[in-house]
Protein backbone atom coordinates (compact mmCIF):
# COMPACT_ATOMS: atom_id res chain seq x y z
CA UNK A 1 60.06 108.57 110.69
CA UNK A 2 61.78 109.31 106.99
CA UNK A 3 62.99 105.32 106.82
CA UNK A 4 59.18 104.35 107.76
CA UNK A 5 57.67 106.72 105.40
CA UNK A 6 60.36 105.66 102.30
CA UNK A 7 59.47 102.11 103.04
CA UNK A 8 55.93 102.64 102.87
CA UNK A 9 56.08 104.07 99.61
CA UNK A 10 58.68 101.58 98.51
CA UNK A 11 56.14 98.58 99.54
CA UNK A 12 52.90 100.81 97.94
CA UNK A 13 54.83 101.15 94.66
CA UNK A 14 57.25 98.01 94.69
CA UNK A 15 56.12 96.48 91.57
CA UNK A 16 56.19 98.82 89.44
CA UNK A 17 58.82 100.44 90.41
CA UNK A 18 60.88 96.91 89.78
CA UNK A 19 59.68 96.41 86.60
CA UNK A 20 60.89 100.55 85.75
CA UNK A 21 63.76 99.74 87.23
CA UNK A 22 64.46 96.71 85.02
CA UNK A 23 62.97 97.29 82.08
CA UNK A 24 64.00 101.12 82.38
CA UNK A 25 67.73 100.13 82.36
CA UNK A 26 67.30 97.62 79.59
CA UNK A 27 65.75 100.34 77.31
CA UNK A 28 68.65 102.88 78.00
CA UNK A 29 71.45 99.97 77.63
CA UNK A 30 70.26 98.87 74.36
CA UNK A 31 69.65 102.79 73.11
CA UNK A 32 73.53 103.02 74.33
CA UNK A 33 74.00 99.83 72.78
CA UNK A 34 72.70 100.56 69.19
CA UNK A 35 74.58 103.98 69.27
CA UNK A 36 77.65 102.88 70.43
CA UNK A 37 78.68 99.80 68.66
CA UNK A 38 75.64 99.22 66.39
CA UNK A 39 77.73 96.28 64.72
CA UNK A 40 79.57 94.94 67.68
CA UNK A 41 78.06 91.68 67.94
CA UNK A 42 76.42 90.44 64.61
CA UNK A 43 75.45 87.31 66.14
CA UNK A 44 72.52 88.81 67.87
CA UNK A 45 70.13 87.55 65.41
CA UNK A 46 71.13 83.51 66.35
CA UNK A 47 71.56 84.57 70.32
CA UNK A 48 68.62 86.61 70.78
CA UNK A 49 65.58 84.21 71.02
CA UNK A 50 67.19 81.95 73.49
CA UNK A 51 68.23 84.92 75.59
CA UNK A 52 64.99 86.28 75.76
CA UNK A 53 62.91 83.22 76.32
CA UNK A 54 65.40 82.57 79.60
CA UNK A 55 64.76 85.67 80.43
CA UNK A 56 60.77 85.41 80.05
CA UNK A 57 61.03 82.24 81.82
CA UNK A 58 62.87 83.55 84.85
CA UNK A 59 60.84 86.77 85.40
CA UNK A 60 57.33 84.72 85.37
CA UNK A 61 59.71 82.05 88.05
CA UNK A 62 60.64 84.55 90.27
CA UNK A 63 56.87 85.97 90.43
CA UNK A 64 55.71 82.72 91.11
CA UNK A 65 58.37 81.09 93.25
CA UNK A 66 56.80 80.35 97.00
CA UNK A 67 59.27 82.20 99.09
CA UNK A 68 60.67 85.81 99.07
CA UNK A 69 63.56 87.17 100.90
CA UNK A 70 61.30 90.64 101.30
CA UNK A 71 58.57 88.62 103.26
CA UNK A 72 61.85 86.78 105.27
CA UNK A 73 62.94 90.43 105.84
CA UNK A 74 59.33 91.14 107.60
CA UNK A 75 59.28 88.03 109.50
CA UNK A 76 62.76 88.27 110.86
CA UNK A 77 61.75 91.79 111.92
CA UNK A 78 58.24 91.11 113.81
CA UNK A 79 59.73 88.53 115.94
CA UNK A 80 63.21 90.21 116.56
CA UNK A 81 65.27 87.61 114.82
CA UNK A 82 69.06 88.58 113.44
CA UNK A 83 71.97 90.66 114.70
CA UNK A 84 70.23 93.78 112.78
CA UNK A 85 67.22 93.57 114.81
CA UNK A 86 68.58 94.03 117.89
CA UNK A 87 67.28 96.96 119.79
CA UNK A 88 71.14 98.58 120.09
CA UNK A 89 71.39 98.72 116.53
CA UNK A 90 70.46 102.22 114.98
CA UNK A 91 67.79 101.79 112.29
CA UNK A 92 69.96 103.61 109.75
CA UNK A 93 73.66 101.74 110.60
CA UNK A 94 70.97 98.61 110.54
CA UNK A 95 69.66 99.94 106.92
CA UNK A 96 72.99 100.86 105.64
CA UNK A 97 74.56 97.41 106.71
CA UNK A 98 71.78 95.35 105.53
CA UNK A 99 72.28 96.68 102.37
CA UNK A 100 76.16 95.60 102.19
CA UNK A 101 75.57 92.50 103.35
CA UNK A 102 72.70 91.71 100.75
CA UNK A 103 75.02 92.48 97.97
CA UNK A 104 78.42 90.54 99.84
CA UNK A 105 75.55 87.57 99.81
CA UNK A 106 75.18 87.86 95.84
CA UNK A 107 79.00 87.55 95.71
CA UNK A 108 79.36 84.79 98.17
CA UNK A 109 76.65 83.02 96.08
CA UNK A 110 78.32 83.51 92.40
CA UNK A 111 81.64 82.13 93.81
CA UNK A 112 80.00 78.68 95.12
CA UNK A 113 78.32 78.88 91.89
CA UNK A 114 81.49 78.90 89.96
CA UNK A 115 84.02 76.64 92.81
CA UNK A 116 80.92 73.65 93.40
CA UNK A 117 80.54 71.38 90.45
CA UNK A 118 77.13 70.88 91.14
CA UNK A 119 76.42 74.31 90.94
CA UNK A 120 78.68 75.01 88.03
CA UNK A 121 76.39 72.79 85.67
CA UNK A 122 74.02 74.99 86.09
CA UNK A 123 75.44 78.26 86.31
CA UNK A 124 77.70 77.51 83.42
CA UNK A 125 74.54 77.92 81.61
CA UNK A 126 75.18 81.56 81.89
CA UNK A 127 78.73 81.60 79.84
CA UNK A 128 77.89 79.72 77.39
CA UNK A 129 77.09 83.11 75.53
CA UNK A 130 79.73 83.41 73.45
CA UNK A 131 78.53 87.59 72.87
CA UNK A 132 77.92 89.18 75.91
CA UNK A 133 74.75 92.29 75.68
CA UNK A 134 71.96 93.40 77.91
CA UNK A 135 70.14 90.08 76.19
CA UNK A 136 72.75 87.91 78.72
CA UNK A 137 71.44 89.65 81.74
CA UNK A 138 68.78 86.80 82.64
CA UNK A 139 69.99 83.92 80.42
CA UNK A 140 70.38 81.63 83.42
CA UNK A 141 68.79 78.36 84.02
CA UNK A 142 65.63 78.82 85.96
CA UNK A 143 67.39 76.39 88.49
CA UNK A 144 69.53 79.14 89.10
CA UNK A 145 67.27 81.00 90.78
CA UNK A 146 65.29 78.36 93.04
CA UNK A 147 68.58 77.63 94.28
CA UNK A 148 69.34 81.24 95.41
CA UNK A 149 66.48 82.05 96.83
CA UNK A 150 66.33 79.88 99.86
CA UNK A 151 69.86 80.99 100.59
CA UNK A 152 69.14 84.31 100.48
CA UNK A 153 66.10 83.84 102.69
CA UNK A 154 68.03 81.72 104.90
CA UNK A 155 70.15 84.58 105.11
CA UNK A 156 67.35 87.20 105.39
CA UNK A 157 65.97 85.79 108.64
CA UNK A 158 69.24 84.65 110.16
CA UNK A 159 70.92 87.98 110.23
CA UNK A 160 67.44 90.20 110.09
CA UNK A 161 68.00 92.21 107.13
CA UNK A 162 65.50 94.99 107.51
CA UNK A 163 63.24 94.44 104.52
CA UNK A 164 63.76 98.43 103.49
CA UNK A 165 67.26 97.38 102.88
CA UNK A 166 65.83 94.14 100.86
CA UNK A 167 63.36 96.69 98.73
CA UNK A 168 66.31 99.07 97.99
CA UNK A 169 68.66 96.25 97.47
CA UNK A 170 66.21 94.97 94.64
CA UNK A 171 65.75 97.74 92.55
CA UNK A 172 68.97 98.98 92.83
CA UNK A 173 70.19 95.23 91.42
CA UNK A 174 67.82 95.27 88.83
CA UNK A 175 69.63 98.33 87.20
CA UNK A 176 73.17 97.26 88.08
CA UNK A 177 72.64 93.65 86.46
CA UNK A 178 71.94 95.02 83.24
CA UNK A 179 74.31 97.81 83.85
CA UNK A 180 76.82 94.93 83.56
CA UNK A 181 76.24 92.80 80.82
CA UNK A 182 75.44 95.79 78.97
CA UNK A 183 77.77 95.96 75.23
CA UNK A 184 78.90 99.51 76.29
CA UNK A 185 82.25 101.45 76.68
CA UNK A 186 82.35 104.08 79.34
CA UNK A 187 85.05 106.78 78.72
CA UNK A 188 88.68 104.92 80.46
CA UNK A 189 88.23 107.83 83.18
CA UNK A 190 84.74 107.42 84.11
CA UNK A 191 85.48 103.26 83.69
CA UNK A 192 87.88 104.03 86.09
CA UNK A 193 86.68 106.12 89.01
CA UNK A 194 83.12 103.81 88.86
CA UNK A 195 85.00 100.85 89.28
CA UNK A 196 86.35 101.61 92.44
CA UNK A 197 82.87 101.45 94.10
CA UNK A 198 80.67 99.65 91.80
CA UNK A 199 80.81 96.25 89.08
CA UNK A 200 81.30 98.08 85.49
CA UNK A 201 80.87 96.57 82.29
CA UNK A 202 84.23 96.26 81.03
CA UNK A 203 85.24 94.55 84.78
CA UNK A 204 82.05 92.22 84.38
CA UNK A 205 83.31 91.25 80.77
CA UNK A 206 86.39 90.19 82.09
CA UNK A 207 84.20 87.17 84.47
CA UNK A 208 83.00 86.25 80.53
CA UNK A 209 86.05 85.69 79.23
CA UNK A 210 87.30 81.77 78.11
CA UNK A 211 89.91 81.68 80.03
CA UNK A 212 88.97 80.53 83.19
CA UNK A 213 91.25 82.53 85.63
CA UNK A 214 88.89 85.74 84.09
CA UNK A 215 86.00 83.92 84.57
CA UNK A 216 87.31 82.95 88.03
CA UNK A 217 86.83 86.71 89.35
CA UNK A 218 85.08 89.68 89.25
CA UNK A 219 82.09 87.48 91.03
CA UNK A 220 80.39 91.04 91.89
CA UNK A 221 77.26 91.81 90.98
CA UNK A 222 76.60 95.47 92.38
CA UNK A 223 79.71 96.69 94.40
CA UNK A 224 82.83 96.07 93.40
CA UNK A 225 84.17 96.04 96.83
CA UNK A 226 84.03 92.38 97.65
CA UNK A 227 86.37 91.30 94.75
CA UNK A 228 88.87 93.86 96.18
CA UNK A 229 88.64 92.27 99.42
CA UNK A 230 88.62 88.67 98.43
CA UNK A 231 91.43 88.95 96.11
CA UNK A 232 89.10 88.15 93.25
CA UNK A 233 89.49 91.58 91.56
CA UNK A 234 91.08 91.23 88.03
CA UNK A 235 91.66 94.02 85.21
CA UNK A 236 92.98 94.08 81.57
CA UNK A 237 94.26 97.35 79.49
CA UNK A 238 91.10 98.61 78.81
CA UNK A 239 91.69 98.28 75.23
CA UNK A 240 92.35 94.67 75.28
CA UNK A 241 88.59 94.17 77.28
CA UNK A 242 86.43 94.98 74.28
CA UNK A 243 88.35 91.93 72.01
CA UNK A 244 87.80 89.52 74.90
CA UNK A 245 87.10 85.68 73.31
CA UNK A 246 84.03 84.88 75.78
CA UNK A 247 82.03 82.06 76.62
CA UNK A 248 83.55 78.92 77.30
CA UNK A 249 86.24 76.90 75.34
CA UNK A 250 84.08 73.75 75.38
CA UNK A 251 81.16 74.98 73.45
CA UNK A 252 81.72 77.11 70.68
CA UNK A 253 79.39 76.35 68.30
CA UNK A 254 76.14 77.27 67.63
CA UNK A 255 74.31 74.71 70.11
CA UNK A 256 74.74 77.70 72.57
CA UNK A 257 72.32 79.79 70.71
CA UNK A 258 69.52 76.58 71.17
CA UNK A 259 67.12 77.68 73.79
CA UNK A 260 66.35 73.88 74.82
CA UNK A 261 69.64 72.69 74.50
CA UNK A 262 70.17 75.19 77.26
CA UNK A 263 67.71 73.97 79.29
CA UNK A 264 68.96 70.50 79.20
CA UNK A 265 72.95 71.32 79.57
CA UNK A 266 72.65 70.64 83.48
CA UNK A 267 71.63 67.28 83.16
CA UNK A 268 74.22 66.56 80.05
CA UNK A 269 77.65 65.15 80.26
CA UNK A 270 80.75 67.09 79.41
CA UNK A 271 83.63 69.16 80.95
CA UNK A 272 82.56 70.93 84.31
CA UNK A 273 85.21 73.56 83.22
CA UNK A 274 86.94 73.33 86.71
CA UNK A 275 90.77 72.66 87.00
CA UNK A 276 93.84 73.90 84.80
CA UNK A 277 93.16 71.05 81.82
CA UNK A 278 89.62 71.90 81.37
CA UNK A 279 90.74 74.69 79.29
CA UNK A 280 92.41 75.57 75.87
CA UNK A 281 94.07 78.66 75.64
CA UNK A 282 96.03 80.08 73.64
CA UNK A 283 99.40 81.57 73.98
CA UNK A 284 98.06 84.65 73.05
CA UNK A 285 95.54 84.58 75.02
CA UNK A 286 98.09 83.84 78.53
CA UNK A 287 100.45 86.77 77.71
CA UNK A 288 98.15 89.14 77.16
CA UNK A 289 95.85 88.67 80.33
């Protein structure tokens, strides 16, 4: 009775409550952001419009996009599809797991993202920022995301995520994503104990770094659980994570901060940045890491 009457206000007030949740966040990250370290990252003024027109891009794709892992979520549930719809399965273990395996799906997605080439060209999109702020939670290449989306439908149905779990899952990402790109440093305590259970800046800022066995881990994007478990989990001295060099060692210039050169680097030919020699680093750079 309390999991049907939370999702029925979840589904009355979805919308909304997405856009809060998003837009919420990305107000309190860049308060924290312009109070913290107001001249952190001076190249916001070149990075900026390109960040924000992938982001307007993607938000208007994803609200148009034909297919939606919430509406997989209902049809996997009305005709009794997926291990969590099983009548043995207690609605809240069904909830609870749903929810964990939505977010281990967001991992398992990132690492194919990163370890298939194909994928990489258009992911890689996403690293090009050489600065890393709340404006590099949605630069991605709108390919991204009509490539994720039939996974994560595919997944939806075949394992019957209940779609309250979905809803949840959602919102709760919306925060955490720009939780994570966010230009902020948490106290080393509170970095700390978070880190144990969820993705925290500092650990996402590591998967930005150049050198590519950084960005090789820390493929989380809520919990911080699966890297643990998959031996992707990587840390730094938390001093060291703030002077990070990020982006990626074959474009450092400013054709990162080009909106359509962006939108084109898929399709372009260059380094794939997979393999030991598709990197430079420095010496510096190896000892310290």
């Amino acid at each position: 009775m309390i999991l049907g009457t939370l999702e029925t206000l979840v589904r009355q007030h979805f919308e909304p409550l997405q856009y809060a949740a998003f837009f919420g966040a990305l107000a309190a990250c860049l308060l924290a952001e312009a109070l913290t370290a107001p001249a952190a990252d001076r190249s916001r003024r070149a990075r900026w419009p390109a960040n924000w027109a992938l982001t307007a891009v993607n938000v208007v794709l994803t609200g148009a996009l034909p297919l939606s892992v919430i509406a997989a979520g209902d049809f996997a549930l009305v005709r009794g599809w997926g291990l969590l719809n099983q009548p043995w399965v207690p609605p809240l273990a069904a909830l609870a797991t749903g929810f964990l395996l939505r977010s281990a799906a967001s991992y398992a997605i990132h690492v194919a993202m990163h370890k298939l080439p194909v994928l990489w060209r258009i992911h890689r999109v996403h690293h090009t920022d050489r600065a890393m702020d709340v404006s590099t939670t949605v630069r991605f290449h709108p390919l991204e995301f009509a490539i994720s989306l039939p996974l994560l439908v595919a997944l939806a149905l075949l394992l019957g995520i209940p779609p309250l779990a979905l809803l949840l899952y959602e919102l709760f990402d919306a925060v955490m994503a720009v939780f994570t790109h966010a230009d902020i440093r948490l106290p080393a305590r509170v970095e700390r104990a978070l880190r144990l259970v969820l993705v925290t800046p500092a650990m996402h800022r590591i998967h930005h770094s150049a050198w590519q066995p950084e960005t090789d881990s820390n493929y989380g994007a809520t919990f911080s659980i699966w890297d643990r478990l998959c031996g992707t989990f990587r840390t730094r001295p938390y001093r060291e994570v703030a002077a990070l060099r990020l982006g990626l060692d074959e474009w450092q210039d400013a054709r990162t901060d080009s909106f359509a050169w962006l939108l084109r680097l898929p399709f372009s030919s260059g380094h794939h940045s997979r393999g030991p020699a598709a990197r430079v680093v420095s010496q510096s750079e190896r000892s310290s890491a």
